[in-house]
PDB file of N, CA and C in Angstrom:
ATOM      1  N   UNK A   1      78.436  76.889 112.932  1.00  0.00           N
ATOM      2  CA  UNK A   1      77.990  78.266 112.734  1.00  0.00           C
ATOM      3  C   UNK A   1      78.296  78.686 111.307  1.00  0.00           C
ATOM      4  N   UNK A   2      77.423  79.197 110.782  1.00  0.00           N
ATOM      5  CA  UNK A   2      77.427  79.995 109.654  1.00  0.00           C
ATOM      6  C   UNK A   2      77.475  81.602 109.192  1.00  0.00           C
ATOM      7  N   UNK A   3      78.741  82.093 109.550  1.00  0.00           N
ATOM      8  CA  UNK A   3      78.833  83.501 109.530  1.00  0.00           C
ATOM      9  C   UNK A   3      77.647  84.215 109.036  1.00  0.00           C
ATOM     10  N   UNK A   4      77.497  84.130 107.903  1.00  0.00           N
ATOM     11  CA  UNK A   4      76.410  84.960 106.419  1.00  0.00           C
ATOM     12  C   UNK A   4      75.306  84.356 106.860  1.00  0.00           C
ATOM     13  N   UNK A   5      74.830  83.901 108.218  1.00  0.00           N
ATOM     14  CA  UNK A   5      73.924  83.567 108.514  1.00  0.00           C
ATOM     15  C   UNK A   5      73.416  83.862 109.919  1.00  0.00           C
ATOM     16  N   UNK A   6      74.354  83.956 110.772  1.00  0.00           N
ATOM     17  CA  UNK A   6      74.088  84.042 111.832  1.00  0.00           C
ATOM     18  C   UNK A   6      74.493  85.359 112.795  1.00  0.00           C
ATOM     19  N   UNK A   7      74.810  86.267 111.663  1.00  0.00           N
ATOM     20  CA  UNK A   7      75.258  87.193 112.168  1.00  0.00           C
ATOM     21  C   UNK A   7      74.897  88.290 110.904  1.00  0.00           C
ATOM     22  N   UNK A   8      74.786  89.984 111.352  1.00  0.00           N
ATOM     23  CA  UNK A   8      74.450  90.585 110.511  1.00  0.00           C
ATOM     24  C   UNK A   8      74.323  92.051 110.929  1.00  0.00           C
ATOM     25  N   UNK A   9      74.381  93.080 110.425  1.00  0.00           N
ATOM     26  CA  UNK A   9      74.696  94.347 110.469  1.00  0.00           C
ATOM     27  C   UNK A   9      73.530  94.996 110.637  1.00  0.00           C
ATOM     28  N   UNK A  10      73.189  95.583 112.137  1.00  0.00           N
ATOM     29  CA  UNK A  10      71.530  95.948 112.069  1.00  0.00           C
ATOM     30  C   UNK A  10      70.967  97.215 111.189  1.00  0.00           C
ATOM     31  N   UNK A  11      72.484  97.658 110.827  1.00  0.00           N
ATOM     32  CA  UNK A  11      72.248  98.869 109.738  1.00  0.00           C
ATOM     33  C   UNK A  11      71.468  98.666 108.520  1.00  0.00           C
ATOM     34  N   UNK A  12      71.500  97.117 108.003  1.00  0.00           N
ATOM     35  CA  UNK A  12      70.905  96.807 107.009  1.00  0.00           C
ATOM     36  C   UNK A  12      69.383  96.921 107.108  1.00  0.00           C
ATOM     37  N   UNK A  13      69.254  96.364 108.371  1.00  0.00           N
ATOM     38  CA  UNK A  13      67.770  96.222 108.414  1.00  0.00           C
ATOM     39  C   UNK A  13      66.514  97.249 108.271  1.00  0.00           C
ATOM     40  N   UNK A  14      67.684  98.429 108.960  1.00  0.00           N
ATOM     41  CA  UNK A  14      67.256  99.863 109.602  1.00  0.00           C
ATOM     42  C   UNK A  14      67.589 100.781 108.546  1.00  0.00           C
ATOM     43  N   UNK A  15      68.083 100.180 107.249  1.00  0.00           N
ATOM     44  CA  UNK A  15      68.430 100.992 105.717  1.00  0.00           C
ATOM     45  C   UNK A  15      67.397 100.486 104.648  1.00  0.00           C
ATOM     46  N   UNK A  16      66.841  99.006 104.777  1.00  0.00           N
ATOM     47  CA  UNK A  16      65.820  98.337 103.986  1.00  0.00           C
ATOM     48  C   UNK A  16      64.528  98.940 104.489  1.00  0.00           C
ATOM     49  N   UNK A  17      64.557  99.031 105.565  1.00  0.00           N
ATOM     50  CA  UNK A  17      62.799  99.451 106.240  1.00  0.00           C
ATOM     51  C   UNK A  17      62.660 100.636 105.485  1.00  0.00           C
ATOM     52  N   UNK A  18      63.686 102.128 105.586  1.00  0.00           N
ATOM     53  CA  UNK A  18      63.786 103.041 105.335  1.00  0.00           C
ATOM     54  C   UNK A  18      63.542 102.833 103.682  1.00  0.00           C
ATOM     55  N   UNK A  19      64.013 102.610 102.916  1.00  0.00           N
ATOM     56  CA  UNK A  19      63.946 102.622 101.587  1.00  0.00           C
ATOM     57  C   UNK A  19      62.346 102.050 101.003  1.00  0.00           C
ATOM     58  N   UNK A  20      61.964 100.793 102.055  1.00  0.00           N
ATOM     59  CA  UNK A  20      60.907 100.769 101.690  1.00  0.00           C
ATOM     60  C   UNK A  20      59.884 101.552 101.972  1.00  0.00           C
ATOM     61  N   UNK A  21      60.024 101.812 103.207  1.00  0.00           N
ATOM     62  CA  UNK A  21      58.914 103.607 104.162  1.00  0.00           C
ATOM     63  C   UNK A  21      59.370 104.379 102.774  1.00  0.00           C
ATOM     64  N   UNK A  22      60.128 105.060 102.102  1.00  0.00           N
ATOM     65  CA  UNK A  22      60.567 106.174 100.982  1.00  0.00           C
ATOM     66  C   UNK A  22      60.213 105.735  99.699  1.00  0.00           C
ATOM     67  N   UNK A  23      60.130 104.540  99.464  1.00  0.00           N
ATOM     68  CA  UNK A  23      59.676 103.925  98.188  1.00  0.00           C
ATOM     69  C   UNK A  23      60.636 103.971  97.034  1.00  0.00           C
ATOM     70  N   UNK A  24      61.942 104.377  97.521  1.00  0.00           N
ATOM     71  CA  UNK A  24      62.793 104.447  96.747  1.00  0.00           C
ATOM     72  C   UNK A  24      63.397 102.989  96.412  1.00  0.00           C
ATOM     73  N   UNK A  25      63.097 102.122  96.784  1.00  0.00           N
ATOM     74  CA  UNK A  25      62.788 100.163  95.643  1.00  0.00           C
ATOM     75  C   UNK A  25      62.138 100.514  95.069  1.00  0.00           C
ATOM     76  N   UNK A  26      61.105 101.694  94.998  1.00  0.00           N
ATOM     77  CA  UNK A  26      60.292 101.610  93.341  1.00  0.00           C
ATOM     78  C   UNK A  26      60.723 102.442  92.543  1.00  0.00           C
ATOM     79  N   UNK A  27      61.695 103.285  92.726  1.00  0.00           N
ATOM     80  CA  UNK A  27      62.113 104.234  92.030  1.00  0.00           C
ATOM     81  C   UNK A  27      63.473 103.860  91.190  1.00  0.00           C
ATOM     82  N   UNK A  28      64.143 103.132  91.683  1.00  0.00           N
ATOM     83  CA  UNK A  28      65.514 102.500  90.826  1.00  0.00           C
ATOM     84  C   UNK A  28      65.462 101.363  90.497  1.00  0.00           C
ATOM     85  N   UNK A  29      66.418 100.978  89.424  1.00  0.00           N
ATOM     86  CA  UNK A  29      66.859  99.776  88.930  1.00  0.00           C
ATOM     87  C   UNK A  29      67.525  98.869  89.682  1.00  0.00           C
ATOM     88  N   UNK A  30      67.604  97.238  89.643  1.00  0.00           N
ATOM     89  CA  UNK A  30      67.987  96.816  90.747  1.00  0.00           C
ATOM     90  C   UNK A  30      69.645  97.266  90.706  1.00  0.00           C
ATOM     91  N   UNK A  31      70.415  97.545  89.523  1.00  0.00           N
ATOM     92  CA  UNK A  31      71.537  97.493  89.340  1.00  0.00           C
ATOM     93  C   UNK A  31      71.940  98.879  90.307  1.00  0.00           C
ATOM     94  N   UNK A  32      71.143  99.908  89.927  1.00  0.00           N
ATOM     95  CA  UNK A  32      71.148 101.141  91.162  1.00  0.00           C
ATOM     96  C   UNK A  32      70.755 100.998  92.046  1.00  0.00           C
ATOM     97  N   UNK A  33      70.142 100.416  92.698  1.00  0.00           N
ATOM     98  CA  UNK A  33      69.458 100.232  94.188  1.00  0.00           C
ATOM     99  C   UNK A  33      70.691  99.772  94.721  1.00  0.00           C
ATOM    100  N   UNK A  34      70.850  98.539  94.057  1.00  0.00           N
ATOM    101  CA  UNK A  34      72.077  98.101  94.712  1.00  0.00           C
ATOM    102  C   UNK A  34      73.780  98.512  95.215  1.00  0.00           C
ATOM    103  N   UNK A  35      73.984  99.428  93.909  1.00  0.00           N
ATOM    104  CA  UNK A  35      74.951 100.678  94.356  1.00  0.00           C
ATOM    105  C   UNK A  35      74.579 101.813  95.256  1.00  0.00           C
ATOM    106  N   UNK A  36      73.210 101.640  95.547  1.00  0.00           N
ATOM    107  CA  UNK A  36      72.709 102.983  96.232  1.00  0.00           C
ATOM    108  C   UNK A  36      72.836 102.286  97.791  1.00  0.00           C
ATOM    109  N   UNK A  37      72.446 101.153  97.969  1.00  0.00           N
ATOM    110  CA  UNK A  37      72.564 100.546  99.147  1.00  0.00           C
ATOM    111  C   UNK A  37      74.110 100.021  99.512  1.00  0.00           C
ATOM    112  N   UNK A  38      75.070 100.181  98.534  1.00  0.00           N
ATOM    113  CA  UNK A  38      76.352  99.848  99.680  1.00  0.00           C
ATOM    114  C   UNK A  38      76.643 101.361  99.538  1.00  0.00           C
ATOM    115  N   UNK A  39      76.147 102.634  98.978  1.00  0.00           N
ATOM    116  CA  UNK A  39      76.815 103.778  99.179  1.00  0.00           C
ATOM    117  C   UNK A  39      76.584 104.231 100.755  1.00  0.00           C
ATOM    118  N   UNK A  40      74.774 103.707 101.150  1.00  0.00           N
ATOM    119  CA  UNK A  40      74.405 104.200 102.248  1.00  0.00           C
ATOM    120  C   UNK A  40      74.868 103.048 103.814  1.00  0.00           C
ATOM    121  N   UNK A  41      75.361 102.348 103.111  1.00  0.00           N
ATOM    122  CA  UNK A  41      75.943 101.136 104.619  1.00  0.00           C
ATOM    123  C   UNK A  41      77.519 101.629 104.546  1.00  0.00           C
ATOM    124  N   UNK A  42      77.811 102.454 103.517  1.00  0.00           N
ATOM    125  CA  UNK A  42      79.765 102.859 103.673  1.00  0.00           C
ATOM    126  C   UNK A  42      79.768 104.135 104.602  1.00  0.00           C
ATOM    127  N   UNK A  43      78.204 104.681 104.771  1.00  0.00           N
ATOM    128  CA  UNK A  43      78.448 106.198 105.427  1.00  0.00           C
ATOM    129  C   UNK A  43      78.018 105.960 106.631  1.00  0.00           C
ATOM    130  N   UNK A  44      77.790 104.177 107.365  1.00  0.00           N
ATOM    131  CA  UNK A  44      77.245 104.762 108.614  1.00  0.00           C
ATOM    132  C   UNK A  44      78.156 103.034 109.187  1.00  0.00           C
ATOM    133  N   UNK A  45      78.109 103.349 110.679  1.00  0.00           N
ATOM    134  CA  UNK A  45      78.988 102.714 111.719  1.00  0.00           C
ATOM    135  C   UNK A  45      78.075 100.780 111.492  1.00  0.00           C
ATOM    136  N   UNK A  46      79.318  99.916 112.053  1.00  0.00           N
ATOM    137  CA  UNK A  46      78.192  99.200 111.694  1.00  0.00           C
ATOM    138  C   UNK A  46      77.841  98.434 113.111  1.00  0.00           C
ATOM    139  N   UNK A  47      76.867  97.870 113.194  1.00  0.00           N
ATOM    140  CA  UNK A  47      76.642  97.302 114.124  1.00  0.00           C
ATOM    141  C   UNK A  47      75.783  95.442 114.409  1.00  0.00           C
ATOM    142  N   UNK A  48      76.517  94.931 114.671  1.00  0.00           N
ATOM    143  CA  UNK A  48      76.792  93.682 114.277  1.00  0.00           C
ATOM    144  C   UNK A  48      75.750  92.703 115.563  1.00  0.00           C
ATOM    145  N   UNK A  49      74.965  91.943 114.984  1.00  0.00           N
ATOM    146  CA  UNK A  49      73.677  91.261 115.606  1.00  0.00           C
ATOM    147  C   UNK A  49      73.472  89.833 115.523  1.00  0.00           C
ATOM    148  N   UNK A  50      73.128  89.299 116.112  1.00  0.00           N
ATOM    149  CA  UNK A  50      72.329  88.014 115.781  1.00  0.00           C
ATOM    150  C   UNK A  50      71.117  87.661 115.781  1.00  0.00           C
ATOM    151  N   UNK A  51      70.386  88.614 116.660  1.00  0.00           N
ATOM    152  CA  UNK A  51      69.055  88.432 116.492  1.00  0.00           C
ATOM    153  C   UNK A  51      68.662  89.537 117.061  1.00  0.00           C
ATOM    154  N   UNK A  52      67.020  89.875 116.182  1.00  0.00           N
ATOM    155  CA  UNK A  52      66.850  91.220 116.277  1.00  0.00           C
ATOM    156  C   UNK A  52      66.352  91.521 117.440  1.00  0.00           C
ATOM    157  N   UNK A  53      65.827  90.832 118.064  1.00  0.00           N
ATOM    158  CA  UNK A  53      65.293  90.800 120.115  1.00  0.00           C
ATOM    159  C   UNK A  53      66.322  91.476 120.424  1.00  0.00           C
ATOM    160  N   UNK A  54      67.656  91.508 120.085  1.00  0.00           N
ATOM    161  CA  UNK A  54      68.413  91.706 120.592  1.00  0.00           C
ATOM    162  C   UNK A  54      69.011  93.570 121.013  1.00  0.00           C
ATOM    163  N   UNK A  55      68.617  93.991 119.872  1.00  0.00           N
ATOM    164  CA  UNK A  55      68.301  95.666 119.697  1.00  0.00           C
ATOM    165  C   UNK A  55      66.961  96.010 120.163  1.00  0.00           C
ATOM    166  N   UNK A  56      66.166  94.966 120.393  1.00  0.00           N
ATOM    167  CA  UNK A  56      64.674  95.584 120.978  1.00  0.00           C
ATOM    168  C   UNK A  56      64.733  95.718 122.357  1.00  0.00           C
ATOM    169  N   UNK A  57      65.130  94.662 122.821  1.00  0.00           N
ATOM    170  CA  UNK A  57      65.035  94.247 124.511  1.00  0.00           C
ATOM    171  C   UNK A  57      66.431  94.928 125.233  1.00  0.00           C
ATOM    172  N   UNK A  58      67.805  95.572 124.116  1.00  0.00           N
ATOM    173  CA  UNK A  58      68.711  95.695 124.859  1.00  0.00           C
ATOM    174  C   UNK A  58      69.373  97.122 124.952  1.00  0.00           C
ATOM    175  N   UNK A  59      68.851  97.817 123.681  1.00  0.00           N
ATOM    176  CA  UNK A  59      69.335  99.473 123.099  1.00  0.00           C
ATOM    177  C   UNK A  59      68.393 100.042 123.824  1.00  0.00           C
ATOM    178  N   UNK A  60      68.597 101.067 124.670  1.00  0.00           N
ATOM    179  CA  UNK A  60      68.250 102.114 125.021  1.00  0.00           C
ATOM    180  C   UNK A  60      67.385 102.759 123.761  1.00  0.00           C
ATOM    181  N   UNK A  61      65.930 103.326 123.488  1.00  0.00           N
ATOM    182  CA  UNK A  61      65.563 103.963 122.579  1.00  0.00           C
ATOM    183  C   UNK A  61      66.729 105.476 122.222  1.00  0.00           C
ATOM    184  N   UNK A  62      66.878 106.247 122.865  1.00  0.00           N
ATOM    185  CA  UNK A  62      67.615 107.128 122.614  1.00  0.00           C
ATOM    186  C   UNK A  62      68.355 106.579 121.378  1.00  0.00           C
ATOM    187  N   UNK A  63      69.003 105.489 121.783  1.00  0.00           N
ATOM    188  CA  UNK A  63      69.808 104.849 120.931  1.00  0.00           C
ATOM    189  C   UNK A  63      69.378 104.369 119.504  1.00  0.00           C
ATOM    190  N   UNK A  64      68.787 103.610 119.790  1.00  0.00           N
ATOM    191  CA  UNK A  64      67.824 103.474 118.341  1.00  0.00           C
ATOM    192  C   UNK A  64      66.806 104.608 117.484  1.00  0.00           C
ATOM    193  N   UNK A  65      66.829 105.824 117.886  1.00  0.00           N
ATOM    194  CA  UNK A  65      66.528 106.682 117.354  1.00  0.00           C
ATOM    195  C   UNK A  65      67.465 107.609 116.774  1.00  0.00           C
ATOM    196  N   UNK A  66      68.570 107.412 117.409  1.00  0.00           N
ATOM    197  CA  UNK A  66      69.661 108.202 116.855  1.00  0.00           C
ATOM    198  C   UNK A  66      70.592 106.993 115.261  1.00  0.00           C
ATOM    199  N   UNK A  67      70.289 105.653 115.191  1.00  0.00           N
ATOM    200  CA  UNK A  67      70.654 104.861 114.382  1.00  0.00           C
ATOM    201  C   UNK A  67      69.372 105.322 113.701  1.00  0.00           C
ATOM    202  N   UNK A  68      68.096 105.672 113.821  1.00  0.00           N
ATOM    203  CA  UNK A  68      67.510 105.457 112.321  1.00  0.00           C
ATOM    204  C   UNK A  68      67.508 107.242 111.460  1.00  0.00           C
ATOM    205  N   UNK A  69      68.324 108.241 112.598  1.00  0.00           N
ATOM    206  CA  UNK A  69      68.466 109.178 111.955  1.00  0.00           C
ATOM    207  C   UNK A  69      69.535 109.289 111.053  1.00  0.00           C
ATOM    208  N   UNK A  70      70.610 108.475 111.719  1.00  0.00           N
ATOM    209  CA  UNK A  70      71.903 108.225 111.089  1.00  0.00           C
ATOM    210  C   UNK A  70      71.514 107.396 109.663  1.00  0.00           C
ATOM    211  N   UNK A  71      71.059 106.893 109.236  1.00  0.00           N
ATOM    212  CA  UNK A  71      70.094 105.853 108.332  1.00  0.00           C
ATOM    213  C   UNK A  71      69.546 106.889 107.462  1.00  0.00           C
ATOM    214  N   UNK A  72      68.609 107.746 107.972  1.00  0.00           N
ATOM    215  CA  UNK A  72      68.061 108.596 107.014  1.00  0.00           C
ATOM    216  C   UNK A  72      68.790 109.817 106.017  1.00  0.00           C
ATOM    217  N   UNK A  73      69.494 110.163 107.002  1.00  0.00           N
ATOM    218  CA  UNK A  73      71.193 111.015 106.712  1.00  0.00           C
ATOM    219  C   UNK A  73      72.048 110.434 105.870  1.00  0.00           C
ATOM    220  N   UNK A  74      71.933 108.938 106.001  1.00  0.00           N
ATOM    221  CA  UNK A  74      73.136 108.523 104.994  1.00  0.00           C
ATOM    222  C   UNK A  74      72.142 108.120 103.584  1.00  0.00           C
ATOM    223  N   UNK A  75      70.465 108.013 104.120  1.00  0.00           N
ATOM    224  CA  UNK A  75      70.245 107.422 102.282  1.00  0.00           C
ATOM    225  C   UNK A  75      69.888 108.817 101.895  1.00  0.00           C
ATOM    226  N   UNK A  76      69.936 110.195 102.239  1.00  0.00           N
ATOM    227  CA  UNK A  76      69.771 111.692 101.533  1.00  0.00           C
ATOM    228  C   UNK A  76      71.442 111.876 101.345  1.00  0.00           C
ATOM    229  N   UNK A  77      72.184 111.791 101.850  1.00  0.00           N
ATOM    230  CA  UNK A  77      73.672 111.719 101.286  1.00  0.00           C
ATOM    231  C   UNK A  77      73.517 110.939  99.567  1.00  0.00           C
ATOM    232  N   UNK A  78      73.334 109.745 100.267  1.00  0.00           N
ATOM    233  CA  UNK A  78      73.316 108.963  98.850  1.00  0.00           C
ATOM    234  C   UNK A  78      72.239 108.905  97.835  1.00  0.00           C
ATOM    235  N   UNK A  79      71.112 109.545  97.472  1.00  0.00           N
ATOM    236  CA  UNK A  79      70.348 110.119  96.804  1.00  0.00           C
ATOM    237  C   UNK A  79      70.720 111.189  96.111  1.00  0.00           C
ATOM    238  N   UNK A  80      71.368 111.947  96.755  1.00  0.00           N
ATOM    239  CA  UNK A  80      71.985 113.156  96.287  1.00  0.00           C
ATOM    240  C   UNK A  80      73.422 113.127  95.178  1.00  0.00           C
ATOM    241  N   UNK A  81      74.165 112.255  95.651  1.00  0.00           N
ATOM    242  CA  UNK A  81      75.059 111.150  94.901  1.00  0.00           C
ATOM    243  C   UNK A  81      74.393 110.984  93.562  1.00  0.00           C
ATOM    244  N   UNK A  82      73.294 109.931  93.570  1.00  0.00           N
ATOM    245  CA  UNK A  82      72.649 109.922  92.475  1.00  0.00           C
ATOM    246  C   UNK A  82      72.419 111.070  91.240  1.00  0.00           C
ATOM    247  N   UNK A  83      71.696 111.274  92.274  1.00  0.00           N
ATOM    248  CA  UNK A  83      70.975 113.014  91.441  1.00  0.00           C
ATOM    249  C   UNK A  83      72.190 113.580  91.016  1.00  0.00           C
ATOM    250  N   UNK A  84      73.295 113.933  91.355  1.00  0.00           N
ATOM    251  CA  UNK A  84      74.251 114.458  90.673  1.00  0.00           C
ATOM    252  C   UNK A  84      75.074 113.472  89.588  1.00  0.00           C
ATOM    253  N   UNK A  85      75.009 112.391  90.046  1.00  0.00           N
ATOM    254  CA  UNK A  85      75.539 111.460  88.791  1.00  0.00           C
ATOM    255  C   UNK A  85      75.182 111.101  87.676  1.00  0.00           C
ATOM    256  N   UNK A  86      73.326 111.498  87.599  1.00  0.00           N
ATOM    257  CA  UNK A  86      72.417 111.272  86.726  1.00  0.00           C
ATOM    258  C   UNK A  86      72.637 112.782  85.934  1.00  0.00           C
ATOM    259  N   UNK A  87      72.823 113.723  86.945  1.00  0.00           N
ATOM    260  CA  UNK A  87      72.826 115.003  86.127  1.00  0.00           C
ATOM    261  C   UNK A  87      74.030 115.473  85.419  1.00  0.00           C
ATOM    262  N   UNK A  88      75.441 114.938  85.691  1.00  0.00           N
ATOM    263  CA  UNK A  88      76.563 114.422  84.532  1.00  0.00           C
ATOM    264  C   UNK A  88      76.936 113.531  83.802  1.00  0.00           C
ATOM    265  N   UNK A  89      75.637 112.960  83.347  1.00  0.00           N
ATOM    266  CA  UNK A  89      75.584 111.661  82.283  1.00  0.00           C
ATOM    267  C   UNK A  89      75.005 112.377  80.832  1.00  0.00           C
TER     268      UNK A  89
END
């Protein structure tokens, strides 16, 4: 088994979709994207997978709707981060 491989945080997945739905990968540098994306995986719970069937066939929707609000909440937290860091430079 290969940890960094076989296992993985479904927050990521459900933080990449989001950024790409927002288009905010076209809006930053990779060097900021990339600080922007561990700001928004430090503000939310994590939840640990092996395969993604696994949140489809096994989470209650309730459930998975309340993770992609939590998702959206944490990348306007961390946008906002930005915007104020850009605006004391």
């Amino acid at each position: 088994m290969k940890l960094h491989d076989d296992i993985h945080n479904y927050y990521e997945k459900l933080m990449l979709d989001e950024i790409v739905k927002q288009k905010i990968d076209k809006k930053l540098d990779d060097d900021t994207l990339a600080d922007f994306c561990c700001t928004v995986l430090n503000h939310l719970p994590t939840r640990y997978i092996r395969f993604e069937v696994d949140m489809a066939f096994y989470s209650p929707q309730k459930e998975r709707i309340e993770m992609e609000a939590k998702v959206k909440e944490a990348i306007k937290v961390a946008l906002e981060l930005i915007a104020k860091r850009q605006t004391n430079e």
